[in-house]
C-alpha atoms as a PDB file:
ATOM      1  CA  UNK A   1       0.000   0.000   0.000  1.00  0.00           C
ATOM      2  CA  UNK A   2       1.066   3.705  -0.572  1.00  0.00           C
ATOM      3  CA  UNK A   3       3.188   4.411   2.295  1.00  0.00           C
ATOM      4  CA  UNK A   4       5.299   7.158   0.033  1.00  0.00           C
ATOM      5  CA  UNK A   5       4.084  10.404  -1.274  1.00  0.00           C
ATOM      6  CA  UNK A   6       5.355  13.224  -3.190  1.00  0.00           C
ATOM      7  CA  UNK A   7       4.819  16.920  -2.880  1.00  0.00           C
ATOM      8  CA  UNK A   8       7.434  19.025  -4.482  1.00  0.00           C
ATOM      9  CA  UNK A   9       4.187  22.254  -4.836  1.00  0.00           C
ATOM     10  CA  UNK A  10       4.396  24.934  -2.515  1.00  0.00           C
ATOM     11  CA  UNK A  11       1.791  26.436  -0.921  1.00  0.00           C
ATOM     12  CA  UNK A  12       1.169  28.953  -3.393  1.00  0.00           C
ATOM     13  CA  UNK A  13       0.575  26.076  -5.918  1.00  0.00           C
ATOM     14  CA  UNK A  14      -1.435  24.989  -3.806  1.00  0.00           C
ATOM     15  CA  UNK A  15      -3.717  27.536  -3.201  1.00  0.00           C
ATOM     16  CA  UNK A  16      -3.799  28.351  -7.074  1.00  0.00           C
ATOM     17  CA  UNK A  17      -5.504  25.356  -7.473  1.00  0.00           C
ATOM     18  CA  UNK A  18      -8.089  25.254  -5.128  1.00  0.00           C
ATOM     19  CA  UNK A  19      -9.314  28.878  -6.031  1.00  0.00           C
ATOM     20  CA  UNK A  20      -9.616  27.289  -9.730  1.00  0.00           C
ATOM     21  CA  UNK A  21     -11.749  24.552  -8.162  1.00  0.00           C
ATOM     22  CA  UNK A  22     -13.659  27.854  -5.971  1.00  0.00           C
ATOM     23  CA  UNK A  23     -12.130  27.417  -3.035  1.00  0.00           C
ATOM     24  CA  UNK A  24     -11.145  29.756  -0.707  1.00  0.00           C
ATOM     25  CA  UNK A  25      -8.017  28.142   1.529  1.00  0.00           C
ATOM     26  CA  UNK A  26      -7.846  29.729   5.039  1.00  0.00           C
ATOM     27  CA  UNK A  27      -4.409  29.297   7.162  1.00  0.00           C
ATOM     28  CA  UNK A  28      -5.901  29.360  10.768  1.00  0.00           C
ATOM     29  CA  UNK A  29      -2.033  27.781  12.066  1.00  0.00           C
ATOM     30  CA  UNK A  30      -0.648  30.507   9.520  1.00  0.00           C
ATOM     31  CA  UNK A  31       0.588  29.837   5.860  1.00  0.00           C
ATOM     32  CA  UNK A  32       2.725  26.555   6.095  1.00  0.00           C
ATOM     33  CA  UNK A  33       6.357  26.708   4.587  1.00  0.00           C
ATOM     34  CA  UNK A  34       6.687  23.872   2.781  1.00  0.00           C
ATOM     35  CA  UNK A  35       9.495  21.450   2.508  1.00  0.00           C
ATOM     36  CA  UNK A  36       9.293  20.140  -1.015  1.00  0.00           C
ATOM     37  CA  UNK A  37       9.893  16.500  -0.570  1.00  0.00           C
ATOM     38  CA  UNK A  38       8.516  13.206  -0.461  1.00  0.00           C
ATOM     39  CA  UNK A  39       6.263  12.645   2.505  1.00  0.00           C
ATOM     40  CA  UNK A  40       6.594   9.260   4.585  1.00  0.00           C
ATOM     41  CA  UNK A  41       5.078   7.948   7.101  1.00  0.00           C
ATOM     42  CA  UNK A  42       4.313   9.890  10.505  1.00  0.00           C
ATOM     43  CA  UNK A  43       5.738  13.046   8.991  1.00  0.00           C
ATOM     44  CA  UNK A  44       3.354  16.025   8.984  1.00  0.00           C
ATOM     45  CA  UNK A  45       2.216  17.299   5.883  1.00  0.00           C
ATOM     46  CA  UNK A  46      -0.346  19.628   4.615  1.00  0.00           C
ATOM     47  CA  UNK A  47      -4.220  18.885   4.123  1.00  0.00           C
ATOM     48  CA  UNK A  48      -7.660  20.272   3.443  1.00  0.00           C
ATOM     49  CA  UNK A  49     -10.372  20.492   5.916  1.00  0.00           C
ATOM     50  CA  UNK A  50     -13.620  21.928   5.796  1.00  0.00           C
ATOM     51  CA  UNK A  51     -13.888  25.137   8.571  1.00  0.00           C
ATOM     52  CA  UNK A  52     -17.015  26.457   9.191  1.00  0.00           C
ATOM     53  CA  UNK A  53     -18.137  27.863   5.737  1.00  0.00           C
ATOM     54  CA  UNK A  54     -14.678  27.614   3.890  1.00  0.00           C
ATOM     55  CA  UNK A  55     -11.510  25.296   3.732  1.00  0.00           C
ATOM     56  CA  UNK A  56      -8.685  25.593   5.845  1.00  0.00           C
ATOM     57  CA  UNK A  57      -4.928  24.211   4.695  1.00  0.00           C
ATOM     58  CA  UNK A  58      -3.207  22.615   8.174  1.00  0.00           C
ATOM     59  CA  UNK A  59      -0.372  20.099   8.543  1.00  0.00           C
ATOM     60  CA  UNK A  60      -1.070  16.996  10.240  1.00  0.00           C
ATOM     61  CA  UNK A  61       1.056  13.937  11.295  1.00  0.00           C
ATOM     62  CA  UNK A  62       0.928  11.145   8.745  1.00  0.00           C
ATOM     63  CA  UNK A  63      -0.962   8.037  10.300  1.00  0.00           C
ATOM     64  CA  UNK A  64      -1.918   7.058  13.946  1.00  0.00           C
ATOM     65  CA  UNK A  65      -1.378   4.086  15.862  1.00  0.00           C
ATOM     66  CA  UNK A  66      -3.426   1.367  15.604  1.00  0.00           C
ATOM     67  CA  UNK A  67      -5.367  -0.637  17.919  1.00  0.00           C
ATOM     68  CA  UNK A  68      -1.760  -3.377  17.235  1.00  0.00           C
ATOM     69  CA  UNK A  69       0.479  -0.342  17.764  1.00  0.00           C
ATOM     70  CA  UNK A  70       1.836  -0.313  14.110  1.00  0.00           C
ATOM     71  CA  UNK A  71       1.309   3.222  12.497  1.00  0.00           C
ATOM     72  CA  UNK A  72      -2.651   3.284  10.806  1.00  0.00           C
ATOM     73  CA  UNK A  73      -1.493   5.256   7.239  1.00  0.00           C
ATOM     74  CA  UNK A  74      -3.849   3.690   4.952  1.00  0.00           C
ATOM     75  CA  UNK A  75      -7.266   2.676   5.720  1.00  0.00           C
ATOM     76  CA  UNK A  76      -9.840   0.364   3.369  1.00  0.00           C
ATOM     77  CA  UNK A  77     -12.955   2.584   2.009  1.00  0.00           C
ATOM     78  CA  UNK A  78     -15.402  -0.513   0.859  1.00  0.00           C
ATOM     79  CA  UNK A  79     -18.554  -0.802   3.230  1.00  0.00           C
ATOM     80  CA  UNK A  80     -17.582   1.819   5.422  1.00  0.00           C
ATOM     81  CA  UNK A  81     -19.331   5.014   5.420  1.00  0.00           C
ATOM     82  CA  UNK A  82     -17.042   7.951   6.574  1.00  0.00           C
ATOM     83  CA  UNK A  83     -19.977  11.100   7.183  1.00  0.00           C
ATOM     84  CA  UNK A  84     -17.368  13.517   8.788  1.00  0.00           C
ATOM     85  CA  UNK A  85     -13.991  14.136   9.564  1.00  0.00           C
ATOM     86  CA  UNK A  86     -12.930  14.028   5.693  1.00  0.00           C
ATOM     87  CA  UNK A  87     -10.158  15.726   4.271  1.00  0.00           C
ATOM     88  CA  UNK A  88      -7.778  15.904   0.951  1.00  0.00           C
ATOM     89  CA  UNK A  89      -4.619  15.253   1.293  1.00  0.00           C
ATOM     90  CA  UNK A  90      -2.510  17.134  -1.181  1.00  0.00           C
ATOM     91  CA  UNK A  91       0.026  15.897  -3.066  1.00  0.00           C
ATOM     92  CA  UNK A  92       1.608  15.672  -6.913  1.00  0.00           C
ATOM     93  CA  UNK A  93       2.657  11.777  -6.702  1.00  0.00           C
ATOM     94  CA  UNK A  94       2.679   8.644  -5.303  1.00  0.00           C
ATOM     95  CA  UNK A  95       4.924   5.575  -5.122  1.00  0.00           C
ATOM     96  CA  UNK A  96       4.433   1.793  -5.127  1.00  0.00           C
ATOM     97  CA  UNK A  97       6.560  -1.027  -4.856  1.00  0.00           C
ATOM     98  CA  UNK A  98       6.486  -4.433  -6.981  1.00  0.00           C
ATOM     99  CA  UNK A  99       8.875  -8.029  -6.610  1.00  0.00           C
ATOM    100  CA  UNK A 100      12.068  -6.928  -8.555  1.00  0.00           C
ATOM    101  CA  UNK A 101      12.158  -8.286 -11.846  1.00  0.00           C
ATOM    102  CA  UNK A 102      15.850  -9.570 -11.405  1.00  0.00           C
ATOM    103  CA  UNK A 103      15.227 -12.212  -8.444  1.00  0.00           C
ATOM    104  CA  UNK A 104      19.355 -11.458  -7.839  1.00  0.00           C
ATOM    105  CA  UNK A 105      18.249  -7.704  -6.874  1.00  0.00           C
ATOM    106  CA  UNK A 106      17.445  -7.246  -2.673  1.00  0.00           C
ATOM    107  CA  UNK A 107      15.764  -3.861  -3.564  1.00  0.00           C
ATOM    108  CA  UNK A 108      12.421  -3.529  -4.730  1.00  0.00           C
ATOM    109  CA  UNK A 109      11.552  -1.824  -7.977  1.00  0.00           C
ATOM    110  CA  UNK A 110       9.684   1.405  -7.293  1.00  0.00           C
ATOM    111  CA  UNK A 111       6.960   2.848  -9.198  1.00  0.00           C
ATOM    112  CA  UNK A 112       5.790   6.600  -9.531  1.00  0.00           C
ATOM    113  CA  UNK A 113       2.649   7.860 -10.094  1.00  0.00           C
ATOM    114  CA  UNK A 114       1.762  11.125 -11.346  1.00  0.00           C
ATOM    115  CA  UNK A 115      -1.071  12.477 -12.810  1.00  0.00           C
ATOM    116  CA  UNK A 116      -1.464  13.161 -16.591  1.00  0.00           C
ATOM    117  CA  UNK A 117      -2.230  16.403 -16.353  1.00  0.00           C
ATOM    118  CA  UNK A 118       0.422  17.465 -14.769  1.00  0.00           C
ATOM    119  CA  UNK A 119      -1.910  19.319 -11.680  1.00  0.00           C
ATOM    120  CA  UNK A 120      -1.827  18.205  -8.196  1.00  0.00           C
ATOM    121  CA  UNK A 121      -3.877  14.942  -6.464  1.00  0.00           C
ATOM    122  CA  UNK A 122      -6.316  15.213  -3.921  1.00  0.00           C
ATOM    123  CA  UNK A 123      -6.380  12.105  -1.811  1.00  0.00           C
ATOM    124  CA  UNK A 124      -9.238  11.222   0.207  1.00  0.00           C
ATOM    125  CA  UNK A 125      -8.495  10.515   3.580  1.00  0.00           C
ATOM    126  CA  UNK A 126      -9.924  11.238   6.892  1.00  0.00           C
ATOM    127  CA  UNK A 127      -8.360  12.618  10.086  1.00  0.00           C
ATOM    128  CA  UNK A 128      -8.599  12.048  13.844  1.00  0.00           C
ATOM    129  CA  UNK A 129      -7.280  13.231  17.284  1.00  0.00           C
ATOM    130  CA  UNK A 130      -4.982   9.874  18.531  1.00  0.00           C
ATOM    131  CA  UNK A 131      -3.515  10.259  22.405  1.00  0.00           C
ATOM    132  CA  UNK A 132       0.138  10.945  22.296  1.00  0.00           C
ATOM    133  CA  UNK A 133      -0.094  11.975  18.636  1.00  0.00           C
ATOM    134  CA  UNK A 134      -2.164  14.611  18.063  1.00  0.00           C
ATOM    135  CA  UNK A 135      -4.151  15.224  15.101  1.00  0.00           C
ATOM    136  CA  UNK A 136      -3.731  12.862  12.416  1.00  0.00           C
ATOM    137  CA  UNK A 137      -5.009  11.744   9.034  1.00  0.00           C
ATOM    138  CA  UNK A 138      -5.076   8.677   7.215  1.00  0.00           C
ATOM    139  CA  UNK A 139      -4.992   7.715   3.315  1.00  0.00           C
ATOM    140  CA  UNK A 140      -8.264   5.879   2.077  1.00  0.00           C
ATOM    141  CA  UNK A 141      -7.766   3.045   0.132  1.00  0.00           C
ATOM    142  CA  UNK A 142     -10.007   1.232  -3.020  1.00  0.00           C
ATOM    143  CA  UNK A 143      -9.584  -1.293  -5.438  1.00  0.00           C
ATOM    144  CA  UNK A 144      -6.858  -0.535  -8.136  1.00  0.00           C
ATOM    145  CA  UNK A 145      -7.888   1.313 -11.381  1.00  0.00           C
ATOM    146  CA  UNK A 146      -6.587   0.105 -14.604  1.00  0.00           C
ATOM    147  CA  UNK A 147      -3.303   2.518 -14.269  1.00  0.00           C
ATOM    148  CA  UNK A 148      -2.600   0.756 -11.445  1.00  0.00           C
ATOM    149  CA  UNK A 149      -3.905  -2.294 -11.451  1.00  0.00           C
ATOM    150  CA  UNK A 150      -0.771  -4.112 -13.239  1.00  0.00           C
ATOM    151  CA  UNK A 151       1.490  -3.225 -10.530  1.00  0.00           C
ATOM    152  CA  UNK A 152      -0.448  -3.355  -7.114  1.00  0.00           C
ATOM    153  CA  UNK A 153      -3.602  -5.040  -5.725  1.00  0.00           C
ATOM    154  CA  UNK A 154      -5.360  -1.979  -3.716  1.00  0.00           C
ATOM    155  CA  UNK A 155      -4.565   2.116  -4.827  1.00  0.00           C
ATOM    156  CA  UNK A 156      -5.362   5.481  -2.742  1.00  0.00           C
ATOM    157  CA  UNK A 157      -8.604   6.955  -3.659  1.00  0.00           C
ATOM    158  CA  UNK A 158      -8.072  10.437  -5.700  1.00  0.00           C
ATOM    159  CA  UNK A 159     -10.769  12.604  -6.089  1.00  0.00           C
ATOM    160  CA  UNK A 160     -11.562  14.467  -9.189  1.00  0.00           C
ATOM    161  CA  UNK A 161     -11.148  17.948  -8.413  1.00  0.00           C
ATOM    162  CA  UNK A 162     -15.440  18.612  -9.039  1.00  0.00           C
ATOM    163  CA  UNK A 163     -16.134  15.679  -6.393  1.00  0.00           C
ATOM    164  CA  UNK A 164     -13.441  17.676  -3.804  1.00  0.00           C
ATOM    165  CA  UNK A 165     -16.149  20.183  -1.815  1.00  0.00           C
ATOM    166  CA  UNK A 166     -18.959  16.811  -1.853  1.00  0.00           C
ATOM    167  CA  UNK A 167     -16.493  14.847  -0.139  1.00  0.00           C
ATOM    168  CA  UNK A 168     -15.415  17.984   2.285  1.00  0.00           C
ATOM    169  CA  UNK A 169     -18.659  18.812   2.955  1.00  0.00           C
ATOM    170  CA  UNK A 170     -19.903  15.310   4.058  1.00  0.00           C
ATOM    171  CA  UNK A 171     -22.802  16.014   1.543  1.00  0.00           C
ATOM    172  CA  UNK A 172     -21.618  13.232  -0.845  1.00  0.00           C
ATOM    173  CA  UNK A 173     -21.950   9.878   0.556  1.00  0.00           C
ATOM    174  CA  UNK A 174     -18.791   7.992   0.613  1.00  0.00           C
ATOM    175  CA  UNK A 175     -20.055   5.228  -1.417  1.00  0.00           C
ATOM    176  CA  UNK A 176     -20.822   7.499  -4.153  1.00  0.00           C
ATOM    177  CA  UNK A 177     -17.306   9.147  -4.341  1.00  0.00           C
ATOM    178  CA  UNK A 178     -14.773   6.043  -3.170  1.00  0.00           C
ATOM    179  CA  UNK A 179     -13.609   4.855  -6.141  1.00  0.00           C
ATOM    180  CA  UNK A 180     -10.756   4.058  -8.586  1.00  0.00           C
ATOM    181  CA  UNK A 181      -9.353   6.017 -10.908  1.00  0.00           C
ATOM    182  CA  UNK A 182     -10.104   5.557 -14.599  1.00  0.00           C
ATOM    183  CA  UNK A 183      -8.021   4.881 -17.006  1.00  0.00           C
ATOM    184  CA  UNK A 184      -5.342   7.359 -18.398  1.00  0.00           C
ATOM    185  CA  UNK A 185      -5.609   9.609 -15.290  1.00  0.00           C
ATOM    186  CA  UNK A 186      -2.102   8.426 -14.054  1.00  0.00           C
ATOM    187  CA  UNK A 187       1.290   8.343 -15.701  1.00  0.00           C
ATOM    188  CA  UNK A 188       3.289   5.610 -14.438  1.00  0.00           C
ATOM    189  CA  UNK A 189       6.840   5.790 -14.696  1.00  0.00           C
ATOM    190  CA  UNK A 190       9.842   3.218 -13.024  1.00  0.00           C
ATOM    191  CA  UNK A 191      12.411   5.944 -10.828  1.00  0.00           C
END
């Protein structure tokens, strides 16, 4: 499962995007600086909550611990219904692994995936408060879409960029916007 992501966008990227989808992003923690990197698990990174009558851009940890004690950074979407405490997390790429090709090689071949039009993703996930952690979020998780499919067994849920305020919002149910990507969406390139 995804436990890599990539956001090399800076805020102001950011924010240009979501006022092309109508959004206006509040910073009620102030206007993160950015690292541009690739975000792993239990680092914080920036996400998009709804706030009152707008959308507010926070950091939050990656993942929480589980009820086994092992970090909770992707979570399965079918039959569950998730009415609140939705957000987007924002990023421009994701990774996946796959059995090296060469049984000789110890390293496993890593796969990128970016989106074909070159803008940023918007992840489902959905956050909570975890003792000793804070506020968290978590990556929701469907079955593969055809980009995918060929190289891993499960893929994050992205939203298209009309379905983002539903799924904010709670208005949409979950069942309605917890899908897989169709094809094309996704480039998919070894690094």
């Amino acid at each position: 499962m995804c436990n890599l992501y990539r956001l090399h966008r800076g805020t102001d990227a950011i924010r240009q995007l979501f006022a092309e989808q109508g959004f206006q992003l509040s910073f009620p923690e102030g206007a993160p600086n950015l690292e541009l990197r690739d975000v792993r698990i239990t680092d914080r990174a920036p996400i998009v909550q709804a706030a009152g009558d707008g959308y507010a851009l926070v950091e939050r940890r990656w993942s929480w611990p589980s009820s086994y004690g092992k970090p909770l950074y992707n979570l399965r979407s079918e039959g569950r219904n998730f009415p609140q405490n939705r957000c987007l997390v924002v990023a421009d790429g994701f990774y996946e692994y796959t059995t090296p090709a060469d049984p000789k090689q110890k390293r496993k071949d890593r796969w990128l995936f970016t989106p074909t039009t070159g803008t940023l993703l918007g992840i489902a996930g959905i956050t909570r408060e975890s003792p000793g952690v804070g506020a968290a979020f978590t990556l929701l998780t469907a079955e593969p879409g055809p980009d995918v499919a060929p190289l891993h067994s499960r893929q994050i849920v992205l939203l298209d960029p009309a379905d983002w305020a539903g799924w904010l919002s709670g208005e949409v149910p979950s069942r309605n916007l917890l899908k897989p990507t169709p094809a094309g969406f996704l480039k998919v390139e070894p690094t």
